[in-house]
Protein backbone atom coordinates (compact mmCIF):
# COMPACT_ATOMS: atom_id res chain seq x y z
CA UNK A 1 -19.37 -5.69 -12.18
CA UNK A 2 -19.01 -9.76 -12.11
CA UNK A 3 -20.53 -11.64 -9.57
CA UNK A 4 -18.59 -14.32 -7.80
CA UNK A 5 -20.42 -16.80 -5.26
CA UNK A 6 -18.13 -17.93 -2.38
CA UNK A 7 -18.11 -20.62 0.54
CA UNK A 8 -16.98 -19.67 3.83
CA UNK A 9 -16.49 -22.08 6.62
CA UNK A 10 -18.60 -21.24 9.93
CA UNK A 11 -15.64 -19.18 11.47
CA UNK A 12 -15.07 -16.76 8.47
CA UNK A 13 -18.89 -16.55 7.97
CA UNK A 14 -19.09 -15.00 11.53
CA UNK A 15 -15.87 -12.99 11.07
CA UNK A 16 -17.44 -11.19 8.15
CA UNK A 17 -20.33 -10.97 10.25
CA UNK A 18 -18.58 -9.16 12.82
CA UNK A 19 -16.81 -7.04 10.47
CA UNK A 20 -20.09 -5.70 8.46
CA UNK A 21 -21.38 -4.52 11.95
CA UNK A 22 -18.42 -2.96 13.45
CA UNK A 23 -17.30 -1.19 11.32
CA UNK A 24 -20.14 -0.29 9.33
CA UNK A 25 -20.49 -2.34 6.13
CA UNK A 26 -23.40 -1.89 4.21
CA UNK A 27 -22.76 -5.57 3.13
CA UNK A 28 -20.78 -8.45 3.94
CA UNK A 29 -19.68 -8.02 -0.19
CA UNK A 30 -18.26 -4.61 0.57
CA UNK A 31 -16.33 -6.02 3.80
CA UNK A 32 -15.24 -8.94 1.62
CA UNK A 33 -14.02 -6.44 -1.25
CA UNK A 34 -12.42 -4.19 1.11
CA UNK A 35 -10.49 -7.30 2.26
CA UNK A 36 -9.49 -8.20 -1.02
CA UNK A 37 -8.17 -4.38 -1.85
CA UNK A 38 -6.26 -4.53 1.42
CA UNK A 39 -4.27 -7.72 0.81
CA UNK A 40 -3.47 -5.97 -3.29
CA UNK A 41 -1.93 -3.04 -1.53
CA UNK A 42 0.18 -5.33 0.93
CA UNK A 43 1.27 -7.11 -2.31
CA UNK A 44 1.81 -3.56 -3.85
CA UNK A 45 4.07 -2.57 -0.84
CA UNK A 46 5.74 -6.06 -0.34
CA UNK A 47 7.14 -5.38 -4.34
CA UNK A 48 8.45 -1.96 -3.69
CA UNK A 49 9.82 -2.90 -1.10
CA UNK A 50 11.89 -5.77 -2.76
CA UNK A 51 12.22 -3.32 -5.44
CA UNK A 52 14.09 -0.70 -3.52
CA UNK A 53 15.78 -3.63 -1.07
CA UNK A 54 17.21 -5.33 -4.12
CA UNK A 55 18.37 -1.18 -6.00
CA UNK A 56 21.48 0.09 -5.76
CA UNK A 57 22.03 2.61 -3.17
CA UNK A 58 22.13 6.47 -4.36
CA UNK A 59 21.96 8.59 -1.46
CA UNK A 60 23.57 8.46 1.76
CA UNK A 61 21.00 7.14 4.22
CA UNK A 62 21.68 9.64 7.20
CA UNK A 63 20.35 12.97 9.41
CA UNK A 64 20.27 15.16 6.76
CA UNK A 65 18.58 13.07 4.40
CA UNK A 66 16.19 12.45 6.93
CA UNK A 67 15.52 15.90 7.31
CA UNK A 68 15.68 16.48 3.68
CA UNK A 69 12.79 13.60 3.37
CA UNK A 70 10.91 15.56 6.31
CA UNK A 71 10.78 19.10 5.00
CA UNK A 72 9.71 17.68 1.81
CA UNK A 73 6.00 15.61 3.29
CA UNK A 74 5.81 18.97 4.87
CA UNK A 75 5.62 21.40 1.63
CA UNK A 76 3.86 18.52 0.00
CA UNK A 77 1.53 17.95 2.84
CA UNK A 78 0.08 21.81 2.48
CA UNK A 79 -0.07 22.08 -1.17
């Protein structure tokens, strides 16, 4: 692991702060990194979501396939 050194103004200092002891950091390096992870998934879900936006359409988007989509988290779900 690579070590980074970063400046924070006063306000995101004592955000971090906050963060580490509410929700139980061990360090304000593992609330940073969590942070970081957080905004790649975002990213991650902003692209497939252009992805599919910008896709052709394949399936009729309607009760059925809504129900379809349903029954099918539910097998997966109890796999």
């Amino acid at each position: 692991m690579s070590k980074m050194n970063i400046s924070l103004p006063d306000g995101l200092t004592s955000f971090v702060d906050q963060q580490v002891a509410q929700r139980g950091y061990a360090t304000s390096s593992e609330c940073v990194r969590e942070l970081i992870r957080q905004d790649q998934d975002r990213g991650k879900l902003r692209s497939m979501l252009l992805e599919g936006a910008l896709s052709p359409a394949t399936t009729p988007i309607d009760e059925s396939y809504f129900s379809d989509l349903c029954a099918h988290i539910n097998r997966s779900a109890f796999k």
